[in-house]
Every structure is written in structure tokens, then in C-alpha cells.
PDB file of N, CA and C in Angstrom:
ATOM      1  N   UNK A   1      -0.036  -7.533 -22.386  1.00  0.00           N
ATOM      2  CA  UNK A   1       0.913  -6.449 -22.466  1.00  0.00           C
ATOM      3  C   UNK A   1       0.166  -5.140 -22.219  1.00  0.00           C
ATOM      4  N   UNK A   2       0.799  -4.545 -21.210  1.00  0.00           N
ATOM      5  CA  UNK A   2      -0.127  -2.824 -20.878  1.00  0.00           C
ATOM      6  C   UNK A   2       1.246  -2.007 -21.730  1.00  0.00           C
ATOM      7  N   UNK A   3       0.937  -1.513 -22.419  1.00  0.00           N
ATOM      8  CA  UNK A   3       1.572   0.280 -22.695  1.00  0.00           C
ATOM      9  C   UNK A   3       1.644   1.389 -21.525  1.00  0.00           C
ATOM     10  N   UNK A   4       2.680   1.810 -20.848  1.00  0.00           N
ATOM     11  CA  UNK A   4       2.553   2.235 -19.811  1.00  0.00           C
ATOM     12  C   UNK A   4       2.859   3.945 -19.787  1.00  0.00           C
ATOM     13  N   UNK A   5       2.079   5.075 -19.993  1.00  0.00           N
ATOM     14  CA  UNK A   5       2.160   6.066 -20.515  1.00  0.00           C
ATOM     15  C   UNK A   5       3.015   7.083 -20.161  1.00  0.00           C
ATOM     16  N   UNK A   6       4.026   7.787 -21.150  1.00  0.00           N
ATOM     17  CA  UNK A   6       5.238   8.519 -20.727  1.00  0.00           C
ATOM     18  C   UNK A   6       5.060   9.795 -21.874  1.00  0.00           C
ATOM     19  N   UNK A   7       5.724  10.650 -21.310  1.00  0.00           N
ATOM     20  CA  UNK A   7       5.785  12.040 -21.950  1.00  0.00           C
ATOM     21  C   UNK A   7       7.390  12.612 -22.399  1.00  0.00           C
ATOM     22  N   UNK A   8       7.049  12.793 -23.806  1.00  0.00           N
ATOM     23  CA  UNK A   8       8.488  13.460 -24.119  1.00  0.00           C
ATOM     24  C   UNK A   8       9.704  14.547 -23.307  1.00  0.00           C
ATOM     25  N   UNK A   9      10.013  14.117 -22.158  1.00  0.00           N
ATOM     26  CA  UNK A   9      10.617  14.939 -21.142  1.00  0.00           C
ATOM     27  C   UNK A   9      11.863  14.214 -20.825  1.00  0.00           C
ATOM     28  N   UNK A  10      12.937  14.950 -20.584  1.00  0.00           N
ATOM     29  CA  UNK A  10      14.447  13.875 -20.423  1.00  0.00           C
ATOM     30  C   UNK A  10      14.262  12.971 -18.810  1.00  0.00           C
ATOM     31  N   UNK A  11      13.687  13.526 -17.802  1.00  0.00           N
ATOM     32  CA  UNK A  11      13.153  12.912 -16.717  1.00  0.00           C
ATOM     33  C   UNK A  11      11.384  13.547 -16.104  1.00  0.00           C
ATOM     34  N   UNK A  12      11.721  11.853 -16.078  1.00  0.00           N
ATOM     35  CA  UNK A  12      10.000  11.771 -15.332  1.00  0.00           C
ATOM     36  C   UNK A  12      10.174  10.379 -14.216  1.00  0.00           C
ATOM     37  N   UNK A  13       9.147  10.191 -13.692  1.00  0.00           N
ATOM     38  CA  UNK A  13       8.395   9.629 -12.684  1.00  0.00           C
ATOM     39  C   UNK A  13       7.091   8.877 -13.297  1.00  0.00           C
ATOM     40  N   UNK A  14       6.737   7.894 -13.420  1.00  0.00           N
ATOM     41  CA  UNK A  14       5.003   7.600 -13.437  1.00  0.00           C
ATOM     42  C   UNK A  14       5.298   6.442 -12.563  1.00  0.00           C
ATOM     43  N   UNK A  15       3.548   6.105 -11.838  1.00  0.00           N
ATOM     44  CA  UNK A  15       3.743   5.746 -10.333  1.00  0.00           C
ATOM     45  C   UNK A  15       2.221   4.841 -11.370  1.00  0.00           C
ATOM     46  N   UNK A  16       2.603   3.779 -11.539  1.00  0.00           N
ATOM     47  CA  UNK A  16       1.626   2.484 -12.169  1.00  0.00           C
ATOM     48  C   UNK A  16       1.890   1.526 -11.152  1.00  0.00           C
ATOM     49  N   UNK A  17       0.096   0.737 -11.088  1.00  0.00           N
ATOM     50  CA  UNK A  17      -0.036  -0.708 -11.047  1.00  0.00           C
ATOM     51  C   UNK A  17       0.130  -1.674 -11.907  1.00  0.00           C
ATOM     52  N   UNK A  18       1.206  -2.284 -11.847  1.00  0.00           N
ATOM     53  CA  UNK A  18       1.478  -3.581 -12.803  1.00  0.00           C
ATOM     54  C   UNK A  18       0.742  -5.231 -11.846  1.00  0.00           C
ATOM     55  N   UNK A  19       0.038  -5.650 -12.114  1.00  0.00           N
ATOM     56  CA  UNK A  19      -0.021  -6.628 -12.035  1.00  0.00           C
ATOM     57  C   UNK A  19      -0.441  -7.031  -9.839  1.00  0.00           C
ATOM     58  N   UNK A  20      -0.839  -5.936  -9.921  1.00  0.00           N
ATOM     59  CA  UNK A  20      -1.257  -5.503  -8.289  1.00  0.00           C
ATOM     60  C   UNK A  20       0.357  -5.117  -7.856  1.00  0.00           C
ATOM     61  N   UNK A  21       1.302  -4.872  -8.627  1.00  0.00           N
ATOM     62  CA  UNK A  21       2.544  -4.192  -7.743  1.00  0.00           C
ATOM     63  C   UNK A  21       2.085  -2.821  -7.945  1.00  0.00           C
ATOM     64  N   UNK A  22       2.740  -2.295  -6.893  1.00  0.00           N
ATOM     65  CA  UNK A  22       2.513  -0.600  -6.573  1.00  0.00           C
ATOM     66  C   UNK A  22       4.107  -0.260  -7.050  1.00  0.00           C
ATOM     67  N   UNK A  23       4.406   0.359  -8.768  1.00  0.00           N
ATOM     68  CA  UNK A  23       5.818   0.551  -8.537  1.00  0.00           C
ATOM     69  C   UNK A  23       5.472   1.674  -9.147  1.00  0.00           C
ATOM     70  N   UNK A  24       6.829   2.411  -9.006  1.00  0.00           N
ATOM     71  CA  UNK A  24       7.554   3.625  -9.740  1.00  0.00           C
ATOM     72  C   UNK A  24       8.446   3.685 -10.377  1.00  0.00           C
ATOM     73  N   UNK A  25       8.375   4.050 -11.454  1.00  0.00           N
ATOM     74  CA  UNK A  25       9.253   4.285 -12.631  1.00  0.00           C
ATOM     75  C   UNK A  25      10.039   5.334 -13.115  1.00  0.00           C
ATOM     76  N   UNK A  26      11.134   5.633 -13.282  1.00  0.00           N
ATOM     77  CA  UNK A  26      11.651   6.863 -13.350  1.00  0.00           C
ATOM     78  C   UNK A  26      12.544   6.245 -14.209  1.00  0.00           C
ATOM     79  N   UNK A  27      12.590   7.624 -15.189  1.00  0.00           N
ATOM     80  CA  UNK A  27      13.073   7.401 -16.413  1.00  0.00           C
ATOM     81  C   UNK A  27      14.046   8.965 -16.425  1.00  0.00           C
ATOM     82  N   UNK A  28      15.316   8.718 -16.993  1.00  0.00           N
ATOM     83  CA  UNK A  28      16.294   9.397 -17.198  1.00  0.00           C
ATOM     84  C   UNK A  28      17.399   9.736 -18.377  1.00  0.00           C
ATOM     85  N   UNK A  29      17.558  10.730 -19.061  1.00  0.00           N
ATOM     86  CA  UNK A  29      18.019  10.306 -20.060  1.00  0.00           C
ATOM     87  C   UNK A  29      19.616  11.063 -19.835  1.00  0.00           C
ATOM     88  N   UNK A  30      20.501  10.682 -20.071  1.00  0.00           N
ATOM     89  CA  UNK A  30      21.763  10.587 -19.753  1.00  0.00           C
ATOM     90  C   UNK A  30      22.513  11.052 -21.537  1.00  0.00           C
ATOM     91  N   UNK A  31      23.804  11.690 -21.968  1.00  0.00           N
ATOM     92  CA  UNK A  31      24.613  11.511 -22.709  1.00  0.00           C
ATOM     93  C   UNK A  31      24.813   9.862 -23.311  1.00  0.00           C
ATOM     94  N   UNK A  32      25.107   8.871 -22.470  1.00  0.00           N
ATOM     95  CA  UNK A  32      24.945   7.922 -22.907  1.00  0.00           C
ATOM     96  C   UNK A  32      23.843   7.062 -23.383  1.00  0.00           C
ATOM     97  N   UNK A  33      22.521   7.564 -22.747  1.00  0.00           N
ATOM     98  CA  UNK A  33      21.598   6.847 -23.622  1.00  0.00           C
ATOM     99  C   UNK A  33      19.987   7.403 -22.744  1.00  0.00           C
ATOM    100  N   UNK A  34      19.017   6.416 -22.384  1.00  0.00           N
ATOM    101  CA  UNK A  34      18.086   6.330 -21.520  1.00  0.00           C
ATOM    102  C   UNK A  34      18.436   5.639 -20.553  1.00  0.00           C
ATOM    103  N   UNK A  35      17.592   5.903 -19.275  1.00  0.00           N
ATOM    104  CA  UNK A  35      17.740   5.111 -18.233  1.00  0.00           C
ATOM    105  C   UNK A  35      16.826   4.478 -17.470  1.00  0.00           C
ATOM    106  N   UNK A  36      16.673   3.590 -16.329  1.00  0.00           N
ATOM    107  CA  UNK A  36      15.339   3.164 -15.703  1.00  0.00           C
ATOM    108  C   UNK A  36      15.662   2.814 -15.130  1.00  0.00           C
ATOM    109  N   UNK A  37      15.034   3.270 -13.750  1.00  0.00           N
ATOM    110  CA  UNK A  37      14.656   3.205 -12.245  1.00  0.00           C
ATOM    111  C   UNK A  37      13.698   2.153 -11.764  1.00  0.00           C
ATOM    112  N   UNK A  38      13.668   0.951 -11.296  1.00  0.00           N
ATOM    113  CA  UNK A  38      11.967   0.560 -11.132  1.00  0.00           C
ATOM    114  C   UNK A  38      12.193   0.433  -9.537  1.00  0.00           C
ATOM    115  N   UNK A  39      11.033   1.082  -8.871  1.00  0.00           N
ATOM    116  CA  UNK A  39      10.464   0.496  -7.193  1.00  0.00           C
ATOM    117  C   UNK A  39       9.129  -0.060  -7.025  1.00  0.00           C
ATOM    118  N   UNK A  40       9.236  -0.935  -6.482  1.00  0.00           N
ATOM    119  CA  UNK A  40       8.391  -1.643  -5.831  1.00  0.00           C
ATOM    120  C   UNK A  40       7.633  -1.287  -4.530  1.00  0.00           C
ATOM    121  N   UNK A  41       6.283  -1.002  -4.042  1.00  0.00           N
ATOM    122  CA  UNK A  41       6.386  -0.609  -2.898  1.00  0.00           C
ATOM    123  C   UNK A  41       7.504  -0.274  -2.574  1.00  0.00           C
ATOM    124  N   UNK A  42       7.882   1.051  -2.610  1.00  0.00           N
ATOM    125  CA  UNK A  42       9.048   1.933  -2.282  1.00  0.00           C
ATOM    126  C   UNK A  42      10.297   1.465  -2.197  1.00  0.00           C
ATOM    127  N   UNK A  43      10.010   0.268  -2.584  1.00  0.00           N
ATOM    128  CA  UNK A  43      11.738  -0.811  -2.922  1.00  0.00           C
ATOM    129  C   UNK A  43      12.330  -0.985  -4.241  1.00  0.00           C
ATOM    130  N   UNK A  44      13.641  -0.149  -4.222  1.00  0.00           N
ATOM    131  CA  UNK A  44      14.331  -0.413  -5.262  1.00  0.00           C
ATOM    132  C   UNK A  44      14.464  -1.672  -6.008  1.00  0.00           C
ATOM    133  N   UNK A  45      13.930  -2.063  -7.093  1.00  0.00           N
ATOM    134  CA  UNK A  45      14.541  -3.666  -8.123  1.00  0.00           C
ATOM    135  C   UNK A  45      15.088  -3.250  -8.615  1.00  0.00           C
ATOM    136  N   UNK A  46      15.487  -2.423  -9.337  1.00  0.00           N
ATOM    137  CA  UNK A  46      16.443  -2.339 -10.358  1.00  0.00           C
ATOM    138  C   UNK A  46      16.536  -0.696 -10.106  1.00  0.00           C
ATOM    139  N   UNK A  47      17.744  -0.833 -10.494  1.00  0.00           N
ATOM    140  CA  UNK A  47      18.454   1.154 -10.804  1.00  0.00           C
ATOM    141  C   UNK A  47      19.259   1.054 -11.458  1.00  0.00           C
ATOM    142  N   UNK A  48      19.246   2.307 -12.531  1.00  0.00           N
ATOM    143  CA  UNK A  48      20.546   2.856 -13.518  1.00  0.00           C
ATOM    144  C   UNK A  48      20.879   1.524 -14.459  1.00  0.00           C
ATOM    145  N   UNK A  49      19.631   1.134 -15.193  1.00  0.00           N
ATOM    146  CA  UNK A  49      19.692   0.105 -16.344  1.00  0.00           C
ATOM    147  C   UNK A  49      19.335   0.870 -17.422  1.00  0.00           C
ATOM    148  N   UNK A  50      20.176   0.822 -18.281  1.00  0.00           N
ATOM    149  CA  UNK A  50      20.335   1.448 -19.453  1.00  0.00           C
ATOM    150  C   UNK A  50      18.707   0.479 -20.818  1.00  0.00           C
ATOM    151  N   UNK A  51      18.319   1.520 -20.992  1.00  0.00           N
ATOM    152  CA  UNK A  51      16.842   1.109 -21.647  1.00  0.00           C
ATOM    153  C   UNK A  51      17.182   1.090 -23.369  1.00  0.00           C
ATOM    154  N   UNK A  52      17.079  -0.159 -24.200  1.00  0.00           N
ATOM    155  CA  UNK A  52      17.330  -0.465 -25.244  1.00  0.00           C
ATOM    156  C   UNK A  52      16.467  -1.612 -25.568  1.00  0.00           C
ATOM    157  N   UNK A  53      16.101  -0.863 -27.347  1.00  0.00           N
ATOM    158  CA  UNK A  53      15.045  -1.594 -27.907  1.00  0.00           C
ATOM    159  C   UNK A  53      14.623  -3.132 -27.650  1.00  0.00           C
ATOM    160  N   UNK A  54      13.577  -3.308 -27.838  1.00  0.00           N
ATOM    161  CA  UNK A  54      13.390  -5.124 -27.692  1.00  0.00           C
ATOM    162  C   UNK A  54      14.083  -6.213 -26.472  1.00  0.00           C
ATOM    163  N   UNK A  55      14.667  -5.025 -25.235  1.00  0.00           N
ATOM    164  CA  UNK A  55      15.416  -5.784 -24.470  1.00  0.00           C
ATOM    165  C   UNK A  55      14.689  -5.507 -22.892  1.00  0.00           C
ATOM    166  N   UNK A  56      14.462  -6.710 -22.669  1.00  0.00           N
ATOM    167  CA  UNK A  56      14.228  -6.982 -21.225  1.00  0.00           C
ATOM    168  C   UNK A  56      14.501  -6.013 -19.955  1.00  0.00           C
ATOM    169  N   UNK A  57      14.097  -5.720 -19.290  1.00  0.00           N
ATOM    170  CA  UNK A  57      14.865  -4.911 -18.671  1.00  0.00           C
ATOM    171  C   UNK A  57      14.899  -4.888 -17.252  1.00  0.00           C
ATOM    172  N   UNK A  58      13.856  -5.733 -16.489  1.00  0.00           N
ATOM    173  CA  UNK A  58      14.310  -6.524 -15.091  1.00  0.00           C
ATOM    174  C   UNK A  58      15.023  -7.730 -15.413  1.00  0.00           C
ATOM    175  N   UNK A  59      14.619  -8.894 -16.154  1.00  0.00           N
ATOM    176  CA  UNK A  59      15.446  -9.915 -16.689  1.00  0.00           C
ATOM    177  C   UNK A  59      15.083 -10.998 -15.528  1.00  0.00           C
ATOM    178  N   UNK A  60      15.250 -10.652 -14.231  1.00  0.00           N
ATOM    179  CA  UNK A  60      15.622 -11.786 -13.179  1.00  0.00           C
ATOM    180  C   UNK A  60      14.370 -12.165 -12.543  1.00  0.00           C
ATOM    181  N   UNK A  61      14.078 -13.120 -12.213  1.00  0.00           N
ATOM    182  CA  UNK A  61      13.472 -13.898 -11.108  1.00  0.00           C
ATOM    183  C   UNK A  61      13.566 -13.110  -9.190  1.00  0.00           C
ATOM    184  N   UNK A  62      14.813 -13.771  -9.430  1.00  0.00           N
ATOM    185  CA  UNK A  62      15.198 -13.465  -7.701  1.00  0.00           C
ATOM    186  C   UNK A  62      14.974 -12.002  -7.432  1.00  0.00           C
ATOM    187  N   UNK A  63      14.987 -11.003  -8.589  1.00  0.00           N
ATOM    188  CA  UNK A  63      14.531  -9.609  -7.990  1.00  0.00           C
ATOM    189  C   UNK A  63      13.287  -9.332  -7.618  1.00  0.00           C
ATOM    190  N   UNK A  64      12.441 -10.475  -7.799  1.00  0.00           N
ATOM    191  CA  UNK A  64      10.889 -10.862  -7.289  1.00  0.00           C
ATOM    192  C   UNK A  64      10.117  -9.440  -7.705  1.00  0.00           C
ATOM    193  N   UNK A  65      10.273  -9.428  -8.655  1.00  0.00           N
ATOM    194  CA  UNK A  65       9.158  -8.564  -9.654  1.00  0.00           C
ATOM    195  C   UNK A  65       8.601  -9.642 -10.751  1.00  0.00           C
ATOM    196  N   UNK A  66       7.318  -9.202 -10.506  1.00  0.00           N
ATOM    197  CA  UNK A  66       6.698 -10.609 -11.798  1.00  0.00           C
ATOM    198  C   UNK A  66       6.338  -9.479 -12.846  1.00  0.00           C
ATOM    199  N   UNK A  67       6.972 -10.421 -14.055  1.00  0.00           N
ATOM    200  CA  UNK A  67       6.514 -10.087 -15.288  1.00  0.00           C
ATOM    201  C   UNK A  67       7.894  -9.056 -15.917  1.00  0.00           C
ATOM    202  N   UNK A  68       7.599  -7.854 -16.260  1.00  0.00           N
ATOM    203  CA  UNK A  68       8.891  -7.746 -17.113  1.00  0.00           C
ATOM    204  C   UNK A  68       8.566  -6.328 -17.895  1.00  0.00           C
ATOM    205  N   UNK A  69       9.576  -5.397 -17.914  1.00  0.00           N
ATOM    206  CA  UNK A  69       9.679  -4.236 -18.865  1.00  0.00           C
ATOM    207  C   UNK A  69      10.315  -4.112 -19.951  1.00  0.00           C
ATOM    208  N   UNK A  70       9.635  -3.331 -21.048  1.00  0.00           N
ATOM    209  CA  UNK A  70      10.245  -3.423 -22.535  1.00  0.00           C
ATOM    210  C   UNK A  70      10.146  -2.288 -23.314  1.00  0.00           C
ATOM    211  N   UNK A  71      11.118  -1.220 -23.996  1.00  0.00           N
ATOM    212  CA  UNK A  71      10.806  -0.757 -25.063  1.00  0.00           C
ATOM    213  C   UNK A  71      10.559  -1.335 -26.249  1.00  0.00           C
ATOM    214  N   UNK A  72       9.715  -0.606 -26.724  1.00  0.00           N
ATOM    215  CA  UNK A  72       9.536  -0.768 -28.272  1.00  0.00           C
ATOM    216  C   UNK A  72       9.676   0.469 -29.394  1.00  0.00           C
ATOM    217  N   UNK A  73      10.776   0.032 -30.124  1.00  0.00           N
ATOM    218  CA  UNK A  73      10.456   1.358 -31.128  1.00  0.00           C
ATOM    219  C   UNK A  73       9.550   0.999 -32.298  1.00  0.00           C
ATOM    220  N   UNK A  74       8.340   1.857 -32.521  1.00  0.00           N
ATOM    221  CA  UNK A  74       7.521   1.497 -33.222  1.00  0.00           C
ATOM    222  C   UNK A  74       7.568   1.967 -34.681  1.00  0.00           C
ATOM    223  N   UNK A  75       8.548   2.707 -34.795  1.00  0.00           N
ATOM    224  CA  UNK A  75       8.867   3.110 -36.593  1.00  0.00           C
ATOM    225  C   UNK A  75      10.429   2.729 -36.902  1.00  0.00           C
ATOM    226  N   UNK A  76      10.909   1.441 -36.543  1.00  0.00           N
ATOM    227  CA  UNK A  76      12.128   1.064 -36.323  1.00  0.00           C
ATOM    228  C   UNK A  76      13.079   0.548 -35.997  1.00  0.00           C
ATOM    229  N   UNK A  77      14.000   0.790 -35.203  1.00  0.00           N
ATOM    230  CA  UNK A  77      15.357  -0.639 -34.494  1.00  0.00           C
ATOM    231  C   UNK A  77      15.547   0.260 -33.802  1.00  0.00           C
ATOM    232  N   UNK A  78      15.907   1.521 -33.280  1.00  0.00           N
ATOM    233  CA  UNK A  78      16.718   2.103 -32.056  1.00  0.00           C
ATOM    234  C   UNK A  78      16.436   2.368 -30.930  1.00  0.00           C
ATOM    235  N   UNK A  79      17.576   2.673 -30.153  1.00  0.00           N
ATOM    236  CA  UNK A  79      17.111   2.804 -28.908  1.00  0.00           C
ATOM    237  C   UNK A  79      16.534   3.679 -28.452  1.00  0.00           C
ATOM    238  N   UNK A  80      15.659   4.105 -27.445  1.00  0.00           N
ATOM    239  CA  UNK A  80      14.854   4.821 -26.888  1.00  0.00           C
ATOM    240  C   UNK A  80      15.431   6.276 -26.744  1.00  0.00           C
ATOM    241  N   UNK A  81      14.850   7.068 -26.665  1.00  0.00           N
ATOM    242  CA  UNK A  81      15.556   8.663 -26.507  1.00  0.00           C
ATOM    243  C   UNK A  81      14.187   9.544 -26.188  1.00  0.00           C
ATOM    244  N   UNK A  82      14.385  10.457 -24.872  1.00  0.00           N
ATOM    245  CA  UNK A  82      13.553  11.019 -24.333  1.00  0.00           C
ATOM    246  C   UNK A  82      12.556  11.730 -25.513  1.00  0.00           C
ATOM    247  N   UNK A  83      12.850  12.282 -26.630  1.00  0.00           N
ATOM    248  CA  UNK A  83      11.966  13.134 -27.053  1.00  0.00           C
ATOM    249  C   UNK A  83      11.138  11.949 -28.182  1.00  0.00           C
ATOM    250  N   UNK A  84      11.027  10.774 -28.134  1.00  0.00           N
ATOM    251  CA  UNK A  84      10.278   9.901 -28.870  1.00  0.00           C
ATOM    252  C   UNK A  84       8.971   9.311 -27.800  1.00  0.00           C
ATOM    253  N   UNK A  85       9.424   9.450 -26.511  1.00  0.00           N
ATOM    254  CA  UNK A  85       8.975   8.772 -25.458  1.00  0.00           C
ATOM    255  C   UNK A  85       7.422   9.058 -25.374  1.00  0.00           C
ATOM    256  N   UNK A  86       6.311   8.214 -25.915  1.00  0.00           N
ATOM    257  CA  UNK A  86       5.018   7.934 -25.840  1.00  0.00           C
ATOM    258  C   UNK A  86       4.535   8.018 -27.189  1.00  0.00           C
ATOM    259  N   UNK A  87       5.641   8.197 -28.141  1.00  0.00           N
ATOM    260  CA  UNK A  87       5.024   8.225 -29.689  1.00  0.00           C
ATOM    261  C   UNK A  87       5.599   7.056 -30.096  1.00  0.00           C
ATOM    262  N   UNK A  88       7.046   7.540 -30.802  1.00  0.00           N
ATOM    263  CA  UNK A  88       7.573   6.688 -31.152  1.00  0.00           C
ATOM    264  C   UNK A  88       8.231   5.054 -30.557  1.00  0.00           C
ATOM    265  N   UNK A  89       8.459   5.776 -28.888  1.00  0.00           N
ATOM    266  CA  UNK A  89       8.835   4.690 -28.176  1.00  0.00           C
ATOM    267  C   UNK A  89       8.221   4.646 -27.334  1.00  0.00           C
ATOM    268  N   UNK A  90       7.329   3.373 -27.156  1.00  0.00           N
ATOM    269  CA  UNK A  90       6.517   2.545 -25.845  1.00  0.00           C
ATOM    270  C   UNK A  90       6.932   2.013 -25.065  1.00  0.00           C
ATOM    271  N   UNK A  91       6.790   2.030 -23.957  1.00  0.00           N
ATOM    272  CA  UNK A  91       7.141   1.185 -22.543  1.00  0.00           C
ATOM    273  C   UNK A  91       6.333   0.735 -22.136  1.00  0.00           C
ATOM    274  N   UNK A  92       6.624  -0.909 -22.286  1.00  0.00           N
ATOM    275  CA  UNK A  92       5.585  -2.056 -22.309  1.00  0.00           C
ATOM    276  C   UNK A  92       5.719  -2.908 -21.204  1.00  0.00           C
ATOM    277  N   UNK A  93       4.731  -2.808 -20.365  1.00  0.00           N
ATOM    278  CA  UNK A  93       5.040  -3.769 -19.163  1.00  0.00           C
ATOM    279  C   UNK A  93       3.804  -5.539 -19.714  1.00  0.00           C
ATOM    280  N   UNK A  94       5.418  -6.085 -19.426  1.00  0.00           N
ATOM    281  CA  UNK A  94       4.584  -7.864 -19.736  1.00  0.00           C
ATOM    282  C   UNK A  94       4.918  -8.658 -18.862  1.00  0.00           C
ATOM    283  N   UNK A  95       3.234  -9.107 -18.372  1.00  0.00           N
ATOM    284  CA  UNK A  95       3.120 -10.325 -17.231  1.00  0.00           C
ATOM    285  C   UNK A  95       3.808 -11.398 -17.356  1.00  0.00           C
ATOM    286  N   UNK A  96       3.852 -12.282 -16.139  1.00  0.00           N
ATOM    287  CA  UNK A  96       4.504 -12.834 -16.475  1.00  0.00           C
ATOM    288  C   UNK A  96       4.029 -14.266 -17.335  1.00  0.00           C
ATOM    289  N   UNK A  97       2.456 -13.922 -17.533  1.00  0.00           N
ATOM    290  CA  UNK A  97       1.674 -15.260 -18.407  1.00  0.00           C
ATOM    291  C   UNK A  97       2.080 -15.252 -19.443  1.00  0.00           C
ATOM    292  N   UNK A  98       2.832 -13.793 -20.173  1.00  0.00           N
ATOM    293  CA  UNK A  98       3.296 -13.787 -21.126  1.00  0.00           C
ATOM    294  C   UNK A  98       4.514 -13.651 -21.677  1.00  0.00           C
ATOM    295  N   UNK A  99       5.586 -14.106 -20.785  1.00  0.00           N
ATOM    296  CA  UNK A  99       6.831 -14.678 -20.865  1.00  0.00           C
ATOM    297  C   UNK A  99       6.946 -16.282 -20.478  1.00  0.00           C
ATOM    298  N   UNK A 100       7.875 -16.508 -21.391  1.00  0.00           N
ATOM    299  CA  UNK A 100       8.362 -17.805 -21.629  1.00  0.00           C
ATOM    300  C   UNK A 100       8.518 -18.828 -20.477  1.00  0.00           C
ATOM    301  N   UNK A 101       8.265 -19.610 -19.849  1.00  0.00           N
ATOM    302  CA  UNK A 101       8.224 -20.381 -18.354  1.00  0.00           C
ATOM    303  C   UNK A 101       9.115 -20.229 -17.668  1.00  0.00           C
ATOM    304  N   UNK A 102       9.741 -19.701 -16.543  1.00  0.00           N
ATOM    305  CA  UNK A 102      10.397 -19.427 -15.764  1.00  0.00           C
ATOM    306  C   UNK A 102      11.340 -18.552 -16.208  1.00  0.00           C
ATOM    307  N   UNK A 103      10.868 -17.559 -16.869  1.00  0.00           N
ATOM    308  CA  UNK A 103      11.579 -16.159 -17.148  1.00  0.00           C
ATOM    309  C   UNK A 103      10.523 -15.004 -16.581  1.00  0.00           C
ATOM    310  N   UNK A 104       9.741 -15.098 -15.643  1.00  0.00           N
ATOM    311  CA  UNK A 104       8.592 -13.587 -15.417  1.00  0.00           C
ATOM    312  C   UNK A 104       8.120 -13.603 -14.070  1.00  0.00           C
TER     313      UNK A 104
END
């Protein structure tokens, strides 16, 4: 599991290697909640997925991203909210050696 480093700001960008992918991450925080962007070499996998505690957040196979994104709230149960973002709430990228067999 890498911790993938973010700053208390309602939108950002960080541009990480996961696992030899070249992606970008953009994070958004909306009235309704947080949000997340992921690209792949400049290819969209996922857009406008709403980011909540302990929950998966590529999920799929066929979107051929290996391995998998996760908040964590670390003093708690809730969901993520821009001004917690690198204290209270971590964004955890996990390989896929460390998901369950044919989930990563």
C-alpha cells in the first residue's frame, strides 16, 4: 500500500507512478461530497466517482488499471472532505498483490 500525497485544497491534480502506470489524479470537492478523476497515460479510467471511506474506487478489472484506490479516514468512519485531505484523510493506492484474487 503507497499513501499517495494530497493537500488540503477543494481541487488538485497529483501526477504519481502507481505500479509503473503514469496516472493523474484529480480530486474535486463538490456540495455533494469529494470526487475522483483517475488517467492513465493520458487516458481517462474512471471520472466523477464520488470518494467514500473504506470504498474501492476503480473496482473493475476490464478498466485495465491494476491494483486499486482507497480513502482512509484515520480518526474515524467519514467520508473524505477537502480540508482533511493528507491529515486526516489518506489516499491509498493498493496493488494488485494486495487485493483479493481477481479483484486488482
Amino acid at each position: 500500500m503507497v499513501i499517495i500525497p494530497l493537500q488540503a485544497v477543494p481541487n488538485q491534480a497529483v501526477g504519481v507512478t502507481l505500479d509503473g502506470q503514469v496516472s493523474q489524479i484529480s480530486l474535486y470537492q463538490k456540495n455533494t461530497g469529494l470526487f475522483i478523476d483517475l488517467y492513465v497515460d493520458n487516458v481517462l479510467v474512471i471520472g466523477g466517482v464520488i470518494c467514500q471511506n473504506l470504498n474501492r474506487i476503480v473496482r473493475s478489472l476490464y478498466l485495465g488499471f491494476s491494483g486499486d484506490l482507497i480513502f482512509i479516514d484515520n480518526q474515524g468512519d467519514t467520508d473524505p472532505y477537502y480540508t482533511g485531505l493528507g491529515t486526516r484523510y489518506s489516499l491509498a493506492f493498493v496493488s494488485a498483490s494486495e487485493l483479493p484474487a481477481g479483484q486488482g
